[in-house]
C-alpha atoms as a PDB file:
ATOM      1  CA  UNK A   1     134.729  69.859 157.947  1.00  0.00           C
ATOM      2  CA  UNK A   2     137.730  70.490 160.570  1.00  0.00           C
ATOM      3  CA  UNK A   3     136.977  67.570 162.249  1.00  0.00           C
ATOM      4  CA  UNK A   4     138.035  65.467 159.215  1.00  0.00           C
ATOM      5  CA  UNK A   5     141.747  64.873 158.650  1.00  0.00           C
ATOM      6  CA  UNK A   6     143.167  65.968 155.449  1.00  0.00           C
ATOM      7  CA  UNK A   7     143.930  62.871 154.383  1.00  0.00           C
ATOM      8  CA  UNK A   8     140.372  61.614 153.784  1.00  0.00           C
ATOM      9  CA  UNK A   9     139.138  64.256 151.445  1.00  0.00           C
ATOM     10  CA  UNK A  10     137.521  62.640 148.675  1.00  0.00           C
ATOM     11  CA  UNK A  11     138.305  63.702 145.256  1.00  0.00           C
ATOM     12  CA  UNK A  12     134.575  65.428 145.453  1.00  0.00           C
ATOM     13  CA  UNK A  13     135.670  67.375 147.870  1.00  0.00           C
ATOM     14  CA  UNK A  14     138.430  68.622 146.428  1.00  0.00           C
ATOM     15  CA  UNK A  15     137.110  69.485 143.187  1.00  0.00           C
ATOM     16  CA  UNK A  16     134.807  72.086 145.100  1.00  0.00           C
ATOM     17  CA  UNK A  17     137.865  73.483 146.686  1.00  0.00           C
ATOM     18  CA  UNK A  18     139.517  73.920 143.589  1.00  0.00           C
ATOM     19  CA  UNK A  19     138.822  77.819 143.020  1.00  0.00           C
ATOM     20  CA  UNK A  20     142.139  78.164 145.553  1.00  0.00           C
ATOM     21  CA  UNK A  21     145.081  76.171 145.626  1.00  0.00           C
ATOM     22  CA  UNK A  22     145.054  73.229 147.653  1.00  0.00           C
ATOM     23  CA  UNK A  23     147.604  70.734 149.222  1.00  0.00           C
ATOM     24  CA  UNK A  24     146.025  67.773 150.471  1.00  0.00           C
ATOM     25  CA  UNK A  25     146.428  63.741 150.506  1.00  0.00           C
ATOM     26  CA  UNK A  26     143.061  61.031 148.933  1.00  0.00           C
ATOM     27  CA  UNK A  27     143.457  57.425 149.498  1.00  0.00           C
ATOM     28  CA  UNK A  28     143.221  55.994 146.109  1.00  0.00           C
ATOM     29  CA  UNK A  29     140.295  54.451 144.626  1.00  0.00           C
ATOM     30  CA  UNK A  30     138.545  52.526 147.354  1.00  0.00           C
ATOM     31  CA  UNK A  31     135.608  53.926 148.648  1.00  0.00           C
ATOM     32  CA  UNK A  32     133.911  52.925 152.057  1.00  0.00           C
ATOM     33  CA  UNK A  33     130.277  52.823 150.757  1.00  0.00           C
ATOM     34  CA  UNK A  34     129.037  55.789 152.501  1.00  0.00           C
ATOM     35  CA  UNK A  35     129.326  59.528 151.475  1.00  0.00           C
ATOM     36  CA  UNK A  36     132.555  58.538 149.335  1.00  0.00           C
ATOM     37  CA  UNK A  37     134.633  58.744 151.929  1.00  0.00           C
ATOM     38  CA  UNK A  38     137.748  56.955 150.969  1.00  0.00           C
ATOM     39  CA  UNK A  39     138.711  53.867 153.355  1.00  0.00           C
ATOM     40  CA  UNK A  40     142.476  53.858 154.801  1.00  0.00           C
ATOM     41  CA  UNK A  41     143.115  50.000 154.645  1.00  0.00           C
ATOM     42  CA  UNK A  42     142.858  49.611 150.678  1.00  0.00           C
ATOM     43  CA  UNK A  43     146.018  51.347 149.219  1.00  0.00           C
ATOM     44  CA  UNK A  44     148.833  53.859 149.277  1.00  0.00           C
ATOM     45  CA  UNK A  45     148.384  57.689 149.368  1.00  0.00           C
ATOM     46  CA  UNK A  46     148.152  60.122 146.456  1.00  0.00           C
ATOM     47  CA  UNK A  47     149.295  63.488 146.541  1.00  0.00           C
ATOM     48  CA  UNK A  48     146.455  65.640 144.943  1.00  0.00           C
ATOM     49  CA  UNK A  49     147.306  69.033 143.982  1.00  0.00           C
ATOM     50  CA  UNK A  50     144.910  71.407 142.588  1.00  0.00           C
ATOM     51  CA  UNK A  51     145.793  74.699 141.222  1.00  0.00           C
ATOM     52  CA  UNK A  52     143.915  77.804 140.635  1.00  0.00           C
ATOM     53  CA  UNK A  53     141.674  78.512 138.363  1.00  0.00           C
ATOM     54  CA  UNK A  54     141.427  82.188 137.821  1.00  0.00           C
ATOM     55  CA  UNK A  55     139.718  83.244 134.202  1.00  0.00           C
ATOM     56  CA  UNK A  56     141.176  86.987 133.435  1.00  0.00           C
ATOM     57  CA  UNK A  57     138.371  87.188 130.469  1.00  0.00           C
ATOM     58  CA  UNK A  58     135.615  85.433 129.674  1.00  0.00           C
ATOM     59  CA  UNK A  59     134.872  82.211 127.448  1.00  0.00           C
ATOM     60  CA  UNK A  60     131.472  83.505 126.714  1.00  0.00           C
ATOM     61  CA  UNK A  61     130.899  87.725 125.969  1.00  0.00           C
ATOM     62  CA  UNK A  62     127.927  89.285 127.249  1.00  0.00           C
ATOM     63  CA  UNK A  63     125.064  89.179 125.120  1.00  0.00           C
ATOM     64  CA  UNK A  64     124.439  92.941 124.857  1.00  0.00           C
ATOM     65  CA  UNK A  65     121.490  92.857 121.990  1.00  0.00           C
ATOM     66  CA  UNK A  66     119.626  89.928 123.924  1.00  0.00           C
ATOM     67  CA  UNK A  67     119.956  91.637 127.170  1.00  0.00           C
ATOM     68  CA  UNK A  68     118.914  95.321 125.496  1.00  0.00           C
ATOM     69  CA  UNK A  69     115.734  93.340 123.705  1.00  0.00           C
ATOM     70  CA  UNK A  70     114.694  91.746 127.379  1.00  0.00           C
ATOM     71  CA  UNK A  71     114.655  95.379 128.615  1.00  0.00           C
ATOM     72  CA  UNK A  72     112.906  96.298 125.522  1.00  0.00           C
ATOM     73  CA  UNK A  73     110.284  93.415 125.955  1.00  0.00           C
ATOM     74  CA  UNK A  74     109.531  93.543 129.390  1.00  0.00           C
ATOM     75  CA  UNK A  75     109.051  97.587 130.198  1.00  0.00           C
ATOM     76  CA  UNK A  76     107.232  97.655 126.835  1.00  0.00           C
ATOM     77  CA  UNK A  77     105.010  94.935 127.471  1.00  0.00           C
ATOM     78  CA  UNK A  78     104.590  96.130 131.751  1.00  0.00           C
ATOM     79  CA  UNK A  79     103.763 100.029 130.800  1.00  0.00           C
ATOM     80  CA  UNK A  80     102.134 100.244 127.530  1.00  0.00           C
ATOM     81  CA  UNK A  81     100.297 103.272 128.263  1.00  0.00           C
ATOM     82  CA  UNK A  82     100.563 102.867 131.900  1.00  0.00           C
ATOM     83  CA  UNK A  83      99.825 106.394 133.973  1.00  0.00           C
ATOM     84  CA  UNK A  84     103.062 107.665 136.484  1.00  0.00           C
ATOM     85  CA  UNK A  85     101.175 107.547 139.498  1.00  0.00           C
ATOM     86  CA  UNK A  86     104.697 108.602 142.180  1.00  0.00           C
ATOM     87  CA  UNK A  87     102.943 106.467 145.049  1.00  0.00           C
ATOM     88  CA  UNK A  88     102.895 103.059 142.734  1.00  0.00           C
ATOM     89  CA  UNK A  89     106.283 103.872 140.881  1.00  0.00           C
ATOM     90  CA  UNK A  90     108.857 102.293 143.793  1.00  0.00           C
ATOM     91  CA  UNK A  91     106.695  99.401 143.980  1.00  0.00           C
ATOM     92  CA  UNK A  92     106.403  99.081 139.992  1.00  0.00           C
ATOM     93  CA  UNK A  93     110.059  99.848 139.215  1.00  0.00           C
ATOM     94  CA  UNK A  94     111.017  96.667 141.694  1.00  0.00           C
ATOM     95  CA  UNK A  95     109.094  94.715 140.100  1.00  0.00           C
ATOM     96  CA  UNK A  96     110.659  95.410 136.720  1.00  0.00           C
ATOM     97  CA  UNK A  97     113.823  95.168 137.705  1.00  0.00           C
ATOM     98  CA  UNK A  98     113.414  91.694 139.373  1.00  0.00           C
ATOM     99  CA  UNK A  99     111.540  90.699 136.302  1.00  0.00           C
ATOM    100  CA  UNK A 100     114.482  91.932 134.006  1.00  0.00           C
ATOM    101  CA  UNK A 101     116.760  90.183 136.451  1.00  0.00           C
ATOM    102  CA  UNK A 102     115.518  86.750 136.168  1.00  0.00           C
ATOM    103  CA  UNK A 103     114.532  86.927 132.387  1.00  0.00           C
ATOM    104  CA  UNK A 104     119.195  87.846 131.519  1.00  0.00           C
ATOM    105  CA  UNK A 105     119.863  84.647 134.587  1.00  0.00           C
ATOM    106  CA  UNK A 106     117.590  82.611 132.626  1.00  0.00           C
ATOM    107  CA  UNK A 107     120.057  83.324 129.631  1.00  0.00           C
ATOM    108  CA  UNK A 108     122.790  81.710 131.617  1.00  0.00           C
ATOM    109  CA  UNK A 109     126.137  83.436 131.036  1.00  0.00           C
ATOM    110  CA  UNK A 110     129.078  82.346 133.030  1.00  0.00           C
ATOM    111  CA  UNK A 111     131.079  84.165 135.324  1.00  0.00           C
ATOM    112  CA  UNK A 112     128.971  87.269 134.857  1.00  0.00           C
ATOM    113  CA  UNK A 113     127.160  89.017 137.997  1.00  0.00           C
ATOM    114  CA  UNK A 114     124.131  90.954 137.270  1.00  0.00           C
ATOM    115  CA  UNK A 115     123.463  94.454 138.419  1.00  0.00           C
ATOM    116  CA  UNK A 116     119.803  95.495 137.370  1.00  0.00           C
ATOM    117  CA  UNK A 117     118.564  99.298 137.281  1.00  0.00           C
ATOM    118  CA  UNK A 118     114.944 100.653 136.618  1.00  0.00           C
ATOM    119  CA  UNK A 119     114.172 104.357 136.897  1.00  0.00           C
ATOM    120  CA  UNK A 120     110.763 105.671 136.290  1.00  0.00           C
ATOM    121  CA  UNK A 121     109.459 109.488 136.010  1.00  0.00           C
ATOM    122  CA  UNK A 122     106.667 111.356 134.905  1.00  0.00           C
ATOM    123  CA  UNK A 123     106.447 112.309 131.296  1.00  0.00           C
ATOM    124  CA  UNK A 124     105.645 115.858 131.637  1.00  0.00           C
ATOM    125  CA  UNK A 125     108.631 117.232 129.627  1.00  0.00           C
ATOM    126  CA  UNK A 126     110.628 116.749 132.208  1.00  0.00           C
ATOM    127  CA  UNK A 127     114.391 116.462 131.909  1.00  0.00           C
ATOM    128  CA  UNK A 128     116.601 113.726 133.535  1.00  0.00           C
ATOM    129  CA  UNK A 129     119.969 112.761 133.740  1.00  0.00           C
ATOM    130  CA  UNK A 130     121.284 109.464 135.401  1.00  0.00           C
ATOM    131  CA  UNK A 131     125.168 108.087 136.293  1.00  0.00           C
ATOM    132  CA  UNK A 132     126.823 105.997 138.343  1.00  0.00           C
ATOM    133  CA  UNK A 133     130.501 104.935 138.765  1.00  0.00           C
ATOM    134  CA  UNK A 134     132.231 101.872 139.350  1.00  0.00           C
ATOM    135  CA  UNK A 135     135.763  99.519 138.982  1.00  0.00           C
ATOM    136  CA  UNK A 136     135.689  98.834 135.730  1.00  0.00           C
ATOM    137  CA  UNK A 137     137.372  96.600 132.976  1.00  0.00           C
ATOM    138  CA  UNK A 138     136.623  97.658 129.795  1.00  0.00           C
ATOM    139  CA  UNK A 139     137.528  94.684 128.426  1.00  0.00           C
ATOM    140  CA  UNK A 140     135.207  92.675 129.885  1.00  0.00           C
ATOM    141  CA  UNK A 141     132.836  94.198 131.799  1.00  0.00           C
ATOM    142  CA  UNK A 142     129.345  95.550 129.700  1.00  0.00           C
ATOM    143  CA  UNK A 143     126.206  97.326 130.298  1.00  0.00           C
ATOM    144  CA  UNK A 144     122.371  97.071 128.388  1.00  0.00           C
ATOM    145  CA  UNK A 145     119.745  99.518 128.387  1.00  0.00           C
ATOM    146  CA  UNK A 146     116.479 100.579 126.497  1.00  0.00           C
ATOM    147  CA  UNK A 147     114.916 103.901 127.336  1.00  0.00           C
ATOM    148  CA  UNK A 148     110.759 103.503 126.991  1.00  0.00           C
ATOM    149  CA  UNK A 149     108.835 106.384 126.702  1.00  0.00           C
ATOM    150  CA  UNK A 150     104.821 107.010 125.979  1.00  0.00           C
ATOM    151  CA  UNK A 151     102.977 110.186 126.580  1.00  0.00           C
ATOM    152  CA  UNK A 152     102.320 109.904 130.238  1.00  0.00           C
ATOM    153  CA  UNK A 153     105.897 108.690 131.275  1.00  0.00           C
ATOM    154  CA  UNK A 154     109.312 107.268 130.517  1.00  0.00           C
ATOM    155  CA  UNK A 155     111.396 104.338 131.913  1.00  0.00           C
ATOM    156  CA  UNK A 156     114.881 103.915 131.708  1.00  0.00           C
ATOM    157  CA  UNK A 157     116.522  99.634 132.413  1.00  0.00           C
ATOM    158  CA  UNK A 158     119.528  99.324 132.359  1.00  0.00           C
ATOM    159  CA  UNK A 159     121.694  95.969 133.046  1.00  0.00           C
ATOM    160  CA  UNK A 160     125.450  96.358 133.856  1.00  0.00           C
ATOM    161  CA  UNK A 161     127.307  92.654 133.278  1.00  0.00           C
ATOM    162  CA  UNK A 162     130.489  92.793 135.694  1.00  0.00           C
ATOM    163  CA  UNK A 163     132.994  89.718 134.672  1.00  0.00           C
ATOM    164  CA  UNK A 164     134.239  87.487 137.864  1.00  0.00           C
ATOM    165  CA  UNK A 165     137.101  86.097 137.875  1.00  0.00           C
END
């Protein structure tokens, strides 16, 4: 790309480029035929200016109760009465978080990037307490989880929806 001159950007171009402010020059509507680069014989210059774009709050909230019911569904559905065996549990909990992980991309929200946590343990009365820290905006950023328990162990997902702006 720095071996183009800024004065053949095509408008393509500088759409992509548009998350930062941009000063460039696009011939006008001609187009050469190949790749859209704009020919230089067919017309004065335009000054394009693109501005930027930053979104302090989302157009679209996080769907907590669709997030917290994808959690639900899919350690429900994986343990059932599954057994905590501590030499399958890494493996198992990676493969419930990457399951939980695609099922809340599939949902699609904007501007939202996904953090995905799965913690299993042996159900033997035992007594566990999680946290974690982080930047935060409580405005828009959001968390999901569902706690699933059966007699032989207990999983906690949880889902934490950080806002990019």
């Amino acid at each position: 790309m720095s071996s183009l001159r800024p004065d053949i950007y095509t408008l393509t171009t500088i759409r992509k480029l548009s998350a930062s402010s941009v000063r460039t020059h696009a011939s006008s509507t001609q187009s050469s035929g190949r790749g859209g680069l704009a020919g230089r014989e067919g017309g004065g210059r335009t000054t394009v200016i693109v501005e930027n774009t930053y979104k302090t709050e989302p157009d679209v909230k996080f769907p907590v109760r669709k997030v917290q019911g994808i959690i639900k569904d899919v350690l429900e559905s994986r343990l059932g009465e599954e057994r905590y065996r501590p030499e399958d549990s890494n493996g198992l909990a990676m493969e419930l978080a990457e399951t939980i992980k695609t099922r809340v991309k599939a949902l699609q929200v904007p501007r939202y990037k996904l953090v995905c946590f799965v913690h299993l343990g042996t159900g033997k009365k035992s007594e566990v307490q999680l946290s974690s820290q982080c930047i935060w905006n409580p405005d828009t950023d959001i968390y999901a989880d569902f706690t699933f328990t059966n007699h032989h162990m207990f999983a906690v997902g949880i889902v934490w929806g950080i806002y990019y702006e």
